[in-house]
PDB file of N, CA and C in Angstrom:
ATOM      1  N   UNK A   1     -40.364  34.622 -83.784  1.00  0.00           N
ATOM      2  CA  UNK A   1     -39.535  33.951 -82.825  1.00  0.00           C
ATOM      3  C   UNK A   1     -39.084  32.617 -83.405  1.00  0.00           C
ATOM      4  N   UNK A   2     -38.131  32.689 -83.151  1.00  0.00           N
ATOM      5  CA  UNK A   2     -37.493  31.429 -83.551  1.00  0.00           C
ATOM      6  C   UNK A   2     -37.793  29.900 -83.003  1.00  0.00           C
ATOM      7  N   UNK A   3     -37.715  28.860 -83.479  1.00  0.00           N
ATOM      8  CA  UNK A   3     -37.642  27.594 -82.557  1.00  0.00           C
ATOM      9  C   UNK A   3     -36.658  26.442 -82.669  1.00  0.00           C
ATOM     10  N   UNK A   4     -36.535  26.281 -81.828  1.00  0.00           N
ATOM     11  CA  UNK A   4     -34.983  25.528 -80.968  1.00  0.00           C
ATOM     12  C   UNK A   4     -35.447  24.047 -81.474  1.00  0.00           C
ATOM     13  N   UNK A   5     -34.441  23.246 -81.950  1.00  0.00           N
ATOM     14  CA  UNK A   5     -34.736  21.701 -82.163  1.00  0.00           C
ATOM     15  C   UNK A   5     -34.013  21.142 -81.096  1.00  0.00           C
ATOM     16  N   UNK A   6     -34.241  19.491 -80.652  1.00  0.00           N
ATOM     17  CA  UNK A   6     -34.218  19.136 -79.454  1.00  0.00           C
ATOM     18  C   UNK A   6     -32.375  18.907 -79.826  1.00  0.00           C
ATOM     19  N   UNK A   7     -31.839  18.683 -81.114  1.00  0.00           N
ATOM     20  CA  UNK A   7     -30.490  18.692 -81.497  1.00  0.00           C
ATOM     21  C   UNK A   7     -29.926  19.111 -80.862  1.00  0.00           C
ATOM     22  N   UNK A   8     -29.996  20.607 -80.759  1.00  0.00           N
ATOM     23  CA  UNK A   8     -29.014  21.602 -80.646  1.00  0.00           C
ATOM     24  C   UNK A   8     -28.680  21.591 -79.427  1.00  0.00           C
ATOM     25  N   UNK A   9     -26.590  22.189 -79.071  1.00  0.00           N
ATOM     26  CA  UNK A   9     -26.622  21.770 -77.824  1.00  0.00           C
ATOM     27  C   UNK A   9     -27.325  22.838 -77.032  1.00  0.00           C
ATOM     28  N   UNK A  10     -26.834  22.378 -75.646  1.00  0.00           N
ATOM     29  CA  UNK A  10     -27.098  23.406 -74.495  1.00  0.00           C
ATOM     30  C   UNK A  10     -26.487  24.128 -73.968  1.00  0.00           C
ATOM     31  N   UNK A  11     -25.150  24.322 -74.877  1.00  0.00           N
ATOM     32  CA  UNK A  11     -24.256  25.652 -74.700  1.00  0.00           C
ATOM     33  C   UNK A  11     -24.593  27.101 -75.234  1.00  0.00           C
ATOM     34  N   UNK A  12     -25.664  27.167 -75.903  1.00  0.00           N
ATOM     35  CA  UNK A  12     -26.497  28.083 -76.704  1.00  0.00           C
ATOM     36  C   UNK A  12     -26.433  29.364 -75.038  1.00  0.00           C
ATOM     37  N   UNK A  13     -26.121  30.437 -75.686  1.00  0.00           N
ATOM     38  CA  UNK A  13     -25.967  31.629 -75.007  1.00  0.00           C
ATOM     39  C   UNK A  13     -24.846  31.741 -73.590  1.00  0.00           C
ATOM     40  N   UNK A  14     -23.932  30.322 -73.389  1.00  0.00           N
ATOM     41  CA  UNK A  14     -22.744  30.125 -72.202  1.00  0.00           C
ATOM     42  C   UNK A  14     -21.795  31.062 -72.659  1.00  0.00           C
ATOM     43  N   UNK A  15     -20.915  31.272 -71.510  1.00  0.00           N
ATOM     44  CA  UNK A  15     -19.458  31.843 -72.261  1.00  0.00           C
ATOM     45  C   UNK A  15     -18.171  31.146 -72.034  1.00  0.00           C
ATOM     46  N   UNK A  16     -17.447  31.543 -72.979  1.00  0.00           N
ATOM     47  CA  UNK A  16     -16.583  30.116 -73.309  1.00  0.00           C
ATOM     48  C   UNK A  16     -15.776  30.849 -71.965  1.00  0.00           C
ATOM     49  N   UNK A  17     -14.569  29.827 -71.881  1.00  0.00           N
ATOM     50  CA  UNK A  17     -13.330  30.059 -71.063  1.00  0.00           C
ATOM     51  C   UNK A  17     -12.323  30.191 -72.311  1.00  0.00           C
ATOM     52  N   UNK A  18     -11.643  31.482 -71.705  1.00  0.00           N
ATOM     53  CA  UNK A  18     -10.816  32.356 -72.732  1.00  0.00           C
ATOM     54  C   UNK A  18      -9.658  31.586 -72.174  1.00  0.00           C
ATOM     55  N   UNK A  19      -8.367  31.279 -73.110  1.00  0.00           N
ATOM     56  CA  UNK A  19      -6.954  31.139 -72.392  1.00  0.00           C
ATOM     57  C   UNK A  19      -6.476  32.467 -73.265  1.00  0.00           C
ATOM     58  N   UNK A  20      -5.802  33.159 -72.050  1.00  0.00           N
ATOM     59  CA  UNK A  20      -4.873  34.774 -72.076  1.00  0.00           C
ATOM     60  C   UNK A  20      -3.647  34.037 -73.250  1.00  0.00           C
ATOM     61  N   UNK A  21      -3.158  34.968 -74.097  1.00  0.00           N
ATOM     62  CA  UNK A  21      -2.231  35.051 -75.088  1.00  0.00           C
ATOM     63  C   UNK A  21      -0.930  34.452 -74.453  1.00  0.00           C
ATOM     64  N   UNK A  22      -0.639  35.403 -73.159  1.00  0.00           N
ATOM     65  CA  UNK A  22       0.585  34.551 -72.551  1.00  0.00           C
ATOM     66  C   UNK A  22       0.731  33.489 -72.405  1.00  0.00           C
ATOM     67  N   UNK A  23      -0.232  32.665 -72.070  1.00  0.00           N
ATOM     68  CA  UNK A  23      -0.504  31.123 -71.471  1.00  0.00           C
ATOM     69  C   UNK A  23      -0.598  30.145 -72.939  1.00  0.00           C
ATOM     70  N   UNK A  24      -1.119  31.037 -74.369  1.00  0.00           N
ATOM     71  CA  UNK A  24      -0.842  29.885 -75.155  1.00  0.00           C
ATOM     72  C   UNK A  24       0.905  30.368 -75.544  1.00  0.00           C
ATOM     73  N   UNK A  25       1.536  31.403 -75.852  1.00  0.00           N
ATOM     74  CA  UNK A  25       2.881  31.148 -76.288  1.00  0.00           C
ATOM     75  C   UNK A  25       3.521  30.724 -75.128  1.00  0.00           C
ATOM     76  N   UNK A  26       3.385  30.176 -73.758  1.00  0.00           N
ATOM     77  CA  UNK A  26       4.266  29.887 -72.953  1.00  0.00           C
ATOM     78  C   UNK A  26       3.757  27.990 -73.174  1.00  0.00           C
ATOM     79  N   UNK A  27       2.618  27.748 -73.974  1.00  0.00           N
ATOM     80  CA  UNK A  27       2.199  26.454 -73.998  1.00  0.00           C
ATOM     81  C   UNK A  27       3.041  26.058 -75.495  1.00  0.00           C
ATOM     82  N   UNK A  28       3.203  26.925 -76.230  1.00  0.00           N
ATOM     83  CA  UNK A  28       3.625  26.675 -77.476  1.00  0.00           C
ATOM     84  C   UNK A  28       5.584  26.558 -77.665  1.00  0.00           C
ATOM     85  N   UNK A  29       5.941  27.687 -76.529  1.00  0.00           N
ATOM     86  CA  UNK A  29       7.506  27.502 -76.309  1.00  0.00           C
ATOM     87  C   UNK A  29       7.802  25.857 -75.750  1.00  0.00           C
ATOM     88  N   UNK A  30       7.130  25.552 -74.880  1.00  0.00           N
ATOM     89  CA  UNK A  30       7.286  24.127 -74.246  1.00  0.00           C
ATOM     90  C   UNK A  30       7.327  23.408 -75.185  1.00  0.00           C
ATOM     91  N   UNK A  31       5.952  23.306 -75.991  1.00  0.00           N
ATOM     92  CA  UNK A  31       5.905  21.761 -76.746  1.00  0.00           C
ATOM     93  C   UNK A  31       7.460  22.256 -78.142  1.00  0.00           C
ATOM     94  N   UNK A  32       7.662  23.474 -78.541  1.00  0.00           N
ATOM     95  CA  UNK A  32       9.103  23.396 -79.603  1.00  0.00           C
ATOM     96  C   UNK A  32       9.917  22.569 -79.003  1.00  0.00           C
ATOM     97  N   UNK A  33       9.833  23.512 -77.745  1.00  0.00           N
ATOM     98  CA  UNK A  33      11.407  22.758 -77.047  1.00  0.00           C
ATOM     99  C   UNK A  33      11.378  21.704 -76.818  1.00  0.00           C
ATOM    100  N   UNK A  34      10.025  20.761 -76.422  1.00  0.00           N
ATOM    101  CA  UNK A  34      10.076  19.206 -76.543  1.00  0.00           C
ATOM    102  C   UNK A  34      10.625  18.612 -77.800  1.00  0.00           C
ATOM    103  N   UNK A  35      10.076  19.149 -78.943  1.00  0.00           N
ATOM    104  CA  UNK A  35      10.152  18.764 -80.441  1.00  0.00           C
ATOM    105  C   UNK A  35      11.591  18.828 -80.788  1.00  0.00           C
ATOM    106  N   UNK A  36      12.261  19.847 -80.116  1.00  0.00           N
ATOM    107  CA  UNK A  36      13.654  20.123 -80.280  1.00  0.00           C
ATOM    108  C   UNK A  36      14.655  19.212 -79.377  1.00  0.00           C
ATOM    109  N   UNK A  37      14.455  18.434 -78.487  1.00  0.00           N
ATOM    110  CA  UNK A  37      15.419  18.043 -77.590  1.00  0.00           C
ATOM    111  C   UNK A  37      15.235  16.402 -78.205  1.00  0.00           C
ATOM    112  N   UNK A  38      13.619  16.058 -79.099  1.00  0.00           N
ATOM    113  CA  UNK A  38      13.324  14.874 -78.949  1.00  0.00           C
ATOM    114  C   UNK A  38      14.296  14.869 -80.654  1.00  0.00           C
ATOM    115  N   UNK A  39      14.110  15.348 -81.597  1.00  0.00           N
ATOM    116  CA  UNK A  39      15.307  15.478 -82.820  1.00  0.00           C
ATOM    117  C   UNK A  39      16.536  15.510 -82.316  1.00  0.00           C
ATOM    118  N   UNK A  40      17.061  16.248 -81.469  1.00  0.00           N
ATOM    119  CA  UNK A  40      18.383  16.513 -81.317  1.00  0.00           C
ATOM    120  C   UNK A  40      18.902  15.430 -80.709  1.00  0.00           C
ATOM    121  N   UNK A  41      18.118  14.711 -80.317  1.00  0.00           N
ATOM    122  CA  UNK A  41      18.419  13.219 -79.755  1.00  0.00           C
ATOM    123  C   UNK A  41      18.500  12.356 -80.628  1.00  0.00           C
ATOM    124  N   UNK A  42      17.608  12.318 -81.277  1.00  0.00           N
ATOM    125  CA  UNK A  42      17.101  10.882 -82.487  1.00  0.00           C
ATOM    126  C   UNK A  42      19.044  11.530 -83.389  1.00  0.00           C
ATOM    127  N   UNK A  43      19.271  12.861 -84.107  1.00  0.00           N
ATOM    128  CA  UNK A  43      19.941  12.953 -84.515  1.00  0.00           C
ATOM    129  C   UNK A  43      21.554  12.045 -83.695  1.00  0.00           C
ATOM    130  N   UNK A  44      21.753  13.046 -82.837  1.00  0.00           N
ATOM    131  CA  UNK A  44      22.987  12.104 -82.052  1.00  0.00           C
ATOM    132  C   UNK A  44      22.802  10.623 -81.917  1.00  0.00           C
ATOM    133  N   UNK A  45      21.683  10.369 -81.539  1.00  0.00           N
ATOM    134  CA  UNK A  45      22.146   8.599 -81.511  1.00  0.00           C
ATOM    135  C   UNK A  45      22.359   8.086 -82.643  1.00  0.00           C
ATOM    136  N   UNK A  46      21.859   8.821 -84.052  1.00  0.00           N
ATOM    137  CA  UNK A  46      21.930   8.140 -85.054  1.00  0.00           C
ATOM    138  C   UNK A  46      23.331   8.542 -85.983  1.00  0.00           C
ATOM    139  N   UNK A  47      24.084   9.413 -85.483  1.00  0.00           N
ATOM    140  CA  UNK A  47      25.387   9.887 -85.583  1.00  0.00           C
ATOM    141  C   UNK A  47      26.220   9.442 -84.803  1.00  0.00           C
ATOM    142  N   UNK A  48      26.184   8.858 -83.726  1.00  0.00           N
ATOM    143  CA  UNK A  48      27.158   7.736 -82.802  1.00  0.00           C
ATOM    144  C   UNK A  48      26.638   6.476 -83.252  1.00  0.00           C
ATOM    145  N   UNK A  49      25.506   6.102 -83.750  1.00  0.00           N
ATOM    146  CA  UNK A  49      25.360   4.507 -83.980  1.00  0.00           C
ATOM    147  C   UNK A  49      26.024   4.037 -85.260  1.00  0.00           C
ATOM    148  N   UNK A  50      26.718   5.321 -86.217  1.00  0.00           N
ATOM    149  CA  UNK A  50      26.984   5.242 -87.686  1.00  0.00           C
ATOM    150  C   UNK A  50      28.420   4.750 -87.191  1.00  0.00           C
ATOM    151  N   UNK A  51      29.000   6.011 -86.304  1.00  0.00           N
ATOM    152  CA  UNK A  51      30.171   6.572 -85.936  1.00  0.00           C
ATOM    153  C   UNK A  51      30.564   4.923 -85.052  1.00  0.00           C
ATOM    154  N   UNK A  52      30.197   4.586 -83.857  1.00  0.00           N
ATOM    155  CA  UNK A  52      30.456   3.490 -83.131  1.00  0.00           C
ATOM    156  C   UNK A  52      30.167   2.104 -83.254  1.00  0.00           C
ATOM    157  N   UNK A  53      30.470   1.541 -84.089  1.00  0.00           N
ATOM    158  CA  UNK A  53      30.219  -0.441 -84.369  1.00  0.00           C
ATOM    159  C   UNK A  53      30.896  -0.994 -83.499  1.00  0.00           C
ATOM    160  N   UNK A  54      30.927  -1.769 -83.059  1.00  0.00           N
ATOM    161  CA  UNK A  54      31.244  -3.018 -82.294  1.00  0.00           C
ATOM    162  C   UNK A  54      32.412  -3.843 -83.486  1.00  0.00           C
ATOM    163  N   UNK A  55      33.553  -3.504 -82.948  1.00  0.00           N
ATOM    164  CA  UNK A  55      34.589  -4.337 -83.632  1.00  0.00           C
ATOM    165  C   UNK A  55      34.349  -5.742 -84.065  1.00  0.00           C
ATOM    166  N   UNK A  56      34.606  -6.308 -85.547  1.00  0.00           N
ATOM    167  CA  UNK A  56      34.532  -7.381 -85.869  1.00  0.00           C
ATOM    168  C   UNK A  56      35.780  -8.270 -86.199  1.00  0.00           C
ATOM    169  N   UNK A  57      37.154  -7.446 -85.444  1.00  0.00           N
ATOM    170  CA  UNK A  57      38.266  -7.629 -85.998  1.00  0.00           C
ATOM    171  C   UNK A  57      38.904  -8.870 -85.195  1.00  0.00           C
ATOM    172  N   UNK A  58      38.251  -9.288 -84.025  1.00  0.00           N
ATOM    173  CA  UNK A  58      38.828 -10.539 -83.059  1.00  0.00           C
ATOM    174  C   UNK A  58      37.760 -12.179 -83.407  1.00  0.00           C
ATOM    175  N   UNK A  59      38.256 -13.407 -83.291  1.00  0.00           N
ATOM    176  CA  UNK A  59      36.524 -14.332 -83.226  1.00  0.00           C
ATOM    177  C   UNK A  59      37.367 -15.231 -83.087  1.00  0.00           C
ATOM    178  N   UNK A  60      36.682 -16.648 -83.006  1.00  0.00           N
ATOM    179  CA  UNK A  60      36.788 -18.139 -82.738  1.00  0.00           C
ATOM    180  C   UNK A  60      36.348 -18.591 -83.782  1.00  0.00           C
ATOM    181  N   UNK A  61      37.434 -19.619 -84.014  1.00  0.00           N
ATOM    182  CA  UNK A  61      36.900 -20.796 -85.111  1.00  0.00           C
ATOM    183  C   UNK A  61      37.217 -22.053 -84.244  1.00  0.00           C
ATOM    184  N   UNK A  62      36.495 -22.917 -84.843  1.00  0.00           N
ATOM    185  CA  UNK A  62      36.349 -24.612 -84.427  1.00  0.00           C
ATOM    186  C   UNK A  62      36.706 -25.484 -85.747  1.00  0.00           C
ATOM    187  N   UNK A  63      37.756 -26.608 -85.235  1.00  0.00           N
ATOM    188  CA  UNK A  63      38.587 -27.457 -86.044  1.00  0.00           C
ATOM    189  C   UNK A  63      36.931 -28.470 -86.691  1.00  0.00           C
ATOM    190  N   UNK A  64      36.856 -28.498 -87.581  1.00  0.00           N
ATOM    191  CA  UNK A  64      35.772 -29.581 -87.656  1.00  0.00           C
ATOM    192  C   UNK A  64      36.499 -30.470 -89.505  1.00  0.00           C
ATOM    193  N   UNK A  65      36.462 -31.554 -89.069  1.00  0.00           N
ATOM    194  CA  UNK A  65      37.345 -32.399 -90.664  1.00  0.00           C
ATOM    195  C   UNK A  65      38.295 -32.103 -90.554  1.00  0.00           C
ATOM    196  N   UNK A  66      39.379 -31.603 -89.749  1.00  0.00           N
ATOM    197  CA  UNK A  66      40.782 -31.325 -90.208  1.00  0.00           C
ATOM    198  C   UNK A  66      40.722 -29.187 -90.861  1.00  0.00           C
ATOM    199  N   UNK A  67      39.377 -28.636 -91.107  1.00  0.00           N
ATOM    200  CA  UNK A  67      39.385 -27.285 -91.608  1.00  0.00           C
ATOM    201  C   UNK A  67      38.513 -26.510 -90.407  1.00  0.00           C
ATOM    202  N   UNK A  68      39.535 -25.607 -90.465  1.00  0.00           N
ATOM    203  CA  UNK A  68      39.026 -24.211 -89.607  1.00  0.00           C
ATOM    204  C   UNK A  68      37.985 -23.104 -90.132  1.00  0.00           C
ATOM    205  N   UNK A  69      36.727 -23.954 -89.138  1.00  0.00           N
ATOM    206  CA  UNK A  69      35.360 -22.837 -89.537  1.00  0.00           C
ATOM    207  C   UNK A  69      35.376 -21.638 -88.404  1.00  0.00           C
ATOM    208  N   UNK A  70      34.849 -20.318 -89.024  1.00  0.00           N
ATOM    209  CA  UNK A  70      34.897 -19.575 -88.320  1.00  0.00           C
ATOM    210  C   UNK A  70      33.427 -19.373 -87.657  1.00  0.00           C
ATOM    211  N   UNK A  71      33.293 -19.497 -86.179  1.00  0.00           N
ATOM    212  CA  UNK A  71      32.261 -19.828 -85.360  1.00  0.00           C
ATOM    213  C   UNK A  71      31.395 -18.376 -84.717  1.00  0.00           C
ATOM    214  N   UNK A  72      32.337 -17.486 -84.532  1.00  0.00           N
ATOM    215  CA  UNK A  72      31.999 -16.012 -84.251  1.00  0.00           C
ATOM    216  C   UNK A  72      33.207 -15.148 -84.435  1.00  0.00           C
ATOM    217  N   UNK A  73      32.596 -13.712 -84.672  1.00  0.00           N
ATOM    218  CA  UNK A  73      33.482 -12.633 -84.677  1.00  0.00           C
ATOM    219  C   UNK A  73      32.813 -11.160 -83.839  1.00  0.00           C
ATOM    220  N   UNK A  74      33.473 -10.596 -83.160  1.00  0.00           N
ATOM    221  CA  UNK A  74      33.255  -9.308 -82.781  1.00  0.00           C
ATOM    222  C   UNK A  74      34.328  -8.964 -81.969  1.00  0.00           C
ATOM    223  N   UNK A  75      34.296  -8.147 -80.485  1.00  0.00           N
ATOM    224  CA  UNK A  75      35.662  -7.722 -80.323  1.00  0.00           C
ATOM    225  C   UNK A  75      35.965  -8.843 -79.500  1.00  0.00           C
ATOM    226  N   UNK A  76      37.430  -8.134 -78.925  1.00  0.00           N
ATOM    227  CA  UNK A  76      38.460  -9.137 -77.921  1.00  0.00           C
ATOM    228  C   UNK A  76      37.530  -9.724 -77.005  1.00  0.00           C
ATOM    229  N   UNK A  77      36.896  -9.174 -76.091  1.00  0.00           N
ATOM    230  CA  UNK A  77      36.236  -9.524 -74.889  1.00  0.00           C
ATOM    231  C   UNK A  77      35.126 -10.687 -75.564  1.00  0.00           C
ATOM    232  N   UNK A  78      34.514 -10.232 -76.181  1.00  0.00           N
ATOM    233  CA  UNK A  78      33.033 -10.958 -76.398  1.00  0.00           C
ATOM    234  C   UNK A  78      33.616 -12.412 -77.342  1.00  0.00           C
ATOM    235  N   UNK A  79      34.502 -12.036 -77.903  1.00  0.00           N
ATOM    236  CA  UNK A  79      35.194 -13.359 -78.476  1.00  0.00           C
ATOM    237  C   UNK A  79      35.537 -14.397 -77.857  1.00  0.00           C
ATOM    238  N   UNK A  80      36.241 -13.775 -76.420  1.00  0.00           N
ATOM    239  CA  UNK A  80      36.765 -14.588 -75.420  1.00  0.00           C
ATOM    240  C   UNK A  80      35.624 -15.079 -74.842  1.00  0.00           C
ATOM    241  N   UNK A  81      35.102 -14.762 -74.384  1.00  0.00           N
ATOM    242  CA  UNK A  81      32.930 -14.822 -73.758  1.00  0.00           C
ATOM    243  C   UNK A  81      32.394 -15.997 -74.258  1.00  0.00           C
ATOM    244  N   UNK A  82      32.411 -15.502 -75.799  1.00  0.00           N
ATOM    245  CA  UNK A  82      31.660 -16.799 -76.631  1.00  0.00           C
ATOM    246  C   UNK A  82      32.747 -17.939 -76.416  1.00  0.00           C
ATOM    247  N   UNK A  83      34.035 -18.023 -76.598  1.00  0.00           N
ATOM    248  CA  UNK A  83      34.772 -19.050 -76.763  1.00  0.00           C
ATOM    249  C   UNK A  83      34.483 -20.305 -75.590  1.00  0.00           C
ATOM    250  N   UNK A  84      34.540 -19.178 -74.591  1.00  0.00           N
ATOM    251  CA  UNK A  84      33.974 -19.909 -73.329  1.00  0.00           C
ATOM    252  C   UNK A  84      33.205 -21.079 -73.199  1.00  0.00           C
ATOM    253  N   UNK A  85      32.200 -20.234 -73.610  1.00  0.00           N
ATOM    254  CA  UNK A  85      30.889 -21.064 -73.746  1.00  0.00           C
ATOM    255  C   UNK A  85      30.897 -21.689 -74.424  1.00  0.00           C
ATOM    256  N   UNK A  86      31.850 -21.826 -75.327  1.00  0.00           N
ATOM    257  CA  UNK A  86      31.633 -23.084 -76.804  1.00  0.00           C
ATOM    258  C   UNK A  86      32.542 -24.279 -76.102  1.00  0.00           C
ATOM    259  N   UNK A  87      33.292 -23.999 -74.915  1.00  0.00           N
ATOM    260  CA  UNK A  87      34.327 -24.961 -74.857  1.00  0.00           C
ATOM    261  C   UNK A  87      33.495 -25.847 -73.829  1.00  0.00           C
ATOM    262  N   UNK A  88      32.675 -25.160 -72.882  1.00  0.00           N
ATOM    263  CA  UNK A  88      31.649 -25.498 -72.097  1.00  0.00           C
ATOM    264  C   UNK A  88      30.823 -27.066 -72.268  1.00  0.00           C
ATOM    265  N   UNK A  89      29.860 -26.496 -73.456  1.00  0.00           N
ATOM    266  CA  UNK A  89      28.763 -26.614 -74.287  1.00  0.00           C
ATOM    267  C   UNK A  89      30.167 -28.184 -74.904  1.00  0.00           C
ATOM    268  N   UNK A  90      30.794 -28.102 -75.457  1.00  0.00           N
ATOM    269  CA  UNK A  90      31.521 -29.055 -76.277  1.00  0.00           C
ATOM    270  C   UNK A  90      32.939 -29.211 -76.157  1.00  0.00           C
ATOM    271  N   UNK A  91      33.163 -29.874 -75.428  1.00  0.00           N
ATOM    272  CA  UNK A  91      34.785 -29.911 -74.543  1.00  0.00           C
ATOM    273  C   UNK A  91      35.711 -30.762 -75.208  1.00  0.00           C
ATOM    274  N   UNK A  92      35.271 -31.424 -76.109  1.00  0.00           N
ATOM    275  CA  UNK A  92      36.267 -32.581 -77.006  1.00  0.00           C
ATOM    276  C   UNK A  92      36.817 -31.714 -78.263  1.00  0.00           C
ATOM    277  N   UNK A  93      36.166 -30.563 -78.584  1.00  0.00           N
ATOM    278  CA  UNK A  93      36.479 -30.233 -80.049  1.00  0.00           C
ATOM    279  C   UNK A  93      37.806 -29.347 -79.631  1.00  0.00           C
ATOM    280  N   UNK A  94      37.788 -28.890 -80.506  1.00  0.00           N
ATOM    281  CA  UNK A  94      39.527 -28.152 -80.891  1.00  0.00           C
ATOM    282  C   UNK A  94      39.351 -26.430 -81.526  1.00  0.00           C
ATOM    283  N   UNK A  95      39.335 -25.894 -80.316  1.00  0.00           N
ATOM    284  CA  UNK A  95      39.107 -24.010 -80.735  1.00  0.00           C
ATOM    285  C   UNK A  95      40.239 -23.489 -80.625  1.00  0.00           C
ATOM    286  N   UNK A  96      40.454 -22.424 -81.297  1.00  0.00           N
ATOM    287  CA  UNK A  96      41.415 -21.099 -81.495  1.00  0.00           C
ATOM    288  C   UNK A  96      40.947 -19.824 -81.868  1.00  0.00           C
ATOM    289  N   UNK A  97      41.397 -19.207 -81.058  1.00  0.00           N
ATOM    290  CA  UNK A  97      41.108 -17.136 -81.321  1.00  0.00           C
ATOM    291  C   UNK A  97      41.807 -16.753 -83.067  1.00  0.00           C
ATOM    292  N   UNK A  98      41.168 -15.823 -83.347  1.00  0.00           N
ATOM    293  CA  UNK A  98      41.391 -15.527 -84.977  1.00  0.00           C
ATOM    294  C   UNK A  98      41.825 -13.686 -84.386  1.00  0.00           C
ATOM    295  N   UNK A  99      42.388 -13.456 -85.485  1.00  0.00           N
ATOM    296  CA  UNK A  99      42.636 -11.480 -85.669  1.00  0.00           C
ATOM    297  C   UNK A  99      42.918 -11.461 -87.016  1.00  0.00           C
ATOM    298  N   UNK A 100      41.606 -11.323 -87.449  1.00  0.00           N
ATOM    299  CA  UNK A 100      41.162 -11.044 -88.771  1.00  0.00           C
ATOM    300  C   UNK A 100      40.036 -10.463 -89.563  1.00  0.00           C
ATOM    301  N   UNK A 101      40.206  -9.448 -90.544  1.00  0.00           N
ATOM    302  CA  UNK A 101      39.205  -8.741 -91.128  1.00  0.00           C
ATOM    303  C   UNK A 101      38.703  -9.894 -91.980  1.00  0.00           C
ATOM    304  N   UNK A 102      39.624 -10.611 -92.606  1.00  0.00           N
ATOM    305  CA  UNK A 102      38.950 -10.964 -93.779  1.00  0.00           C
ATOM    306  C   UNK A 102      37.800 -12.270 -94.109  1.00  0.00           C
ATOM    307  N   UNK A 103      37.956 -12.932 -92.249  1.00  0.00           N
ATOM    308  CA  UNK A 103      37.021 -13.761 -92.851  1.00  0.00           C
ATOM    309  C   UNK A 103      35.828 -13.227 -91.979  1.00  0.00           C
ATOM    310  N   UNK A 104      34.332 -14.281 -92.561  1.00  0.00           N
ATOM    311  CA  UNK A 104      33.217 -14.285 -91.684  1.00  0.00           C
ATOM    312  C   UNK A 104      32.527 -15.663 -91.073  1.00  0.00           C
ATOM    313  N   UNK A 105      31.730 -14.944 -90.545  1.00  0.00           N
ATOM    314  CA  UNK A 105      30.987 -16.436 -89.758  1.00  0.00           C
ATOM    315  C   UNK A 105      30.746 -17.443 -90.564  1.00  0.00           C
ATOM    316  N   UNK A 106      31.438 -19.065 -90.358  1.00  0.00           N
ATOM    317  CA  UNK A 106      31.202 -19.851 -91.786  1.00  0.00           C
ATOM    318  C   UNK A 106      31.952 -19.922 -92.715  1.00  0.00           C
ATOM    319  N   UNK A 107      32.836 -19.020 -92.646  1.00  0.00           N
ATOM    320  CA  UNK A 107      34.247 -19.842 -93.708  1.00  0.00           C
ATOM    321  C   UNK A 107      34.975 -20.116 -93.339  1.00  0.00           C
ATOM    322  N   UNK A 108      35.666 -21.113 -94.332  1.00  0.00           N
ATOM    323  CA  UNK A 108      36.560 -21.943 -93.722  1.00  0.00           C
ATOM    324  C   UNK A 108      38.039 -21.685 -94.515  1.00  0.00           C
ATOM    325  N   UNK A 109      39.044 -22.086 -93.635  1.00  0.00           N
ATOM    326  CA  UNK A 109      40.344 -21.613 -93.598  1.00  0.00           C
ATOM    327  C   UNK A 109      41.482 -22.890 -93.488  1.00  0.00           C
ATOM    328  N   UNK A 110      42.278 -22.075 -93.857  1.00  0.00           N
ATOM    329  CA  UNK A 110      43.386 -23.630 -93.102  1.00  0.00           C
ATOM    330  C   UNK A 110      44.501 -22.591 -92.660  1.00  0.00           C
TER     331      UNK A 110
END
């Protein structure tokens, strides 16, 4: 006869709980299709975030020395937004709207 150490568990001779075949491929279709909707997502947003930028083609510059620095750029609306607020914030200086690719934030122009 054998002897038992105080280790071992106390599941010795229980019977397990079976899950039926149906119940794991109907557990296994779910989690794909999670896996599948959660890629097919990550993909599209990251194919509209390539596809859709935020225009940099409108901005404000501020007269400072007699030369035109450029203060922000993005589109029409948000240009107008910021301008706002810059005229707000500092009401003596001297601003104008830009429509231009070629410069960026910080250079200066005449």
């Amino acid at each position: 006869m054998r002897k038992f150490h105080i280790d071992e568990p106390r599941e010795i001779g229980k019977r397990r709980d079976r899950v039926s075949s149906k119940d794991l491929k109907m557990v296994k279709t779910d989690l794909e299709e999670r896996v599948l909707r959660k890629k097919i997502r990550e993909i599209i947003s990251r194919v509209l975030g390539e596809a859709i930028k935020p225009s940099e083609h409108y901005g404000f510059y501020k007269i400072i020395k007699g030369k035109k620095i450029v203060q922000f750029k993005g589109s029409k609306s948000d240009s107008r937004k910021e301008l706002k607020k810059a005229k707000k914030i500092d009401p003596k200086s001297k601003y104008g709207l830009i429509q231009s690719y070629k410069f960026q934030v910080g250079d200066k122009f005449k």
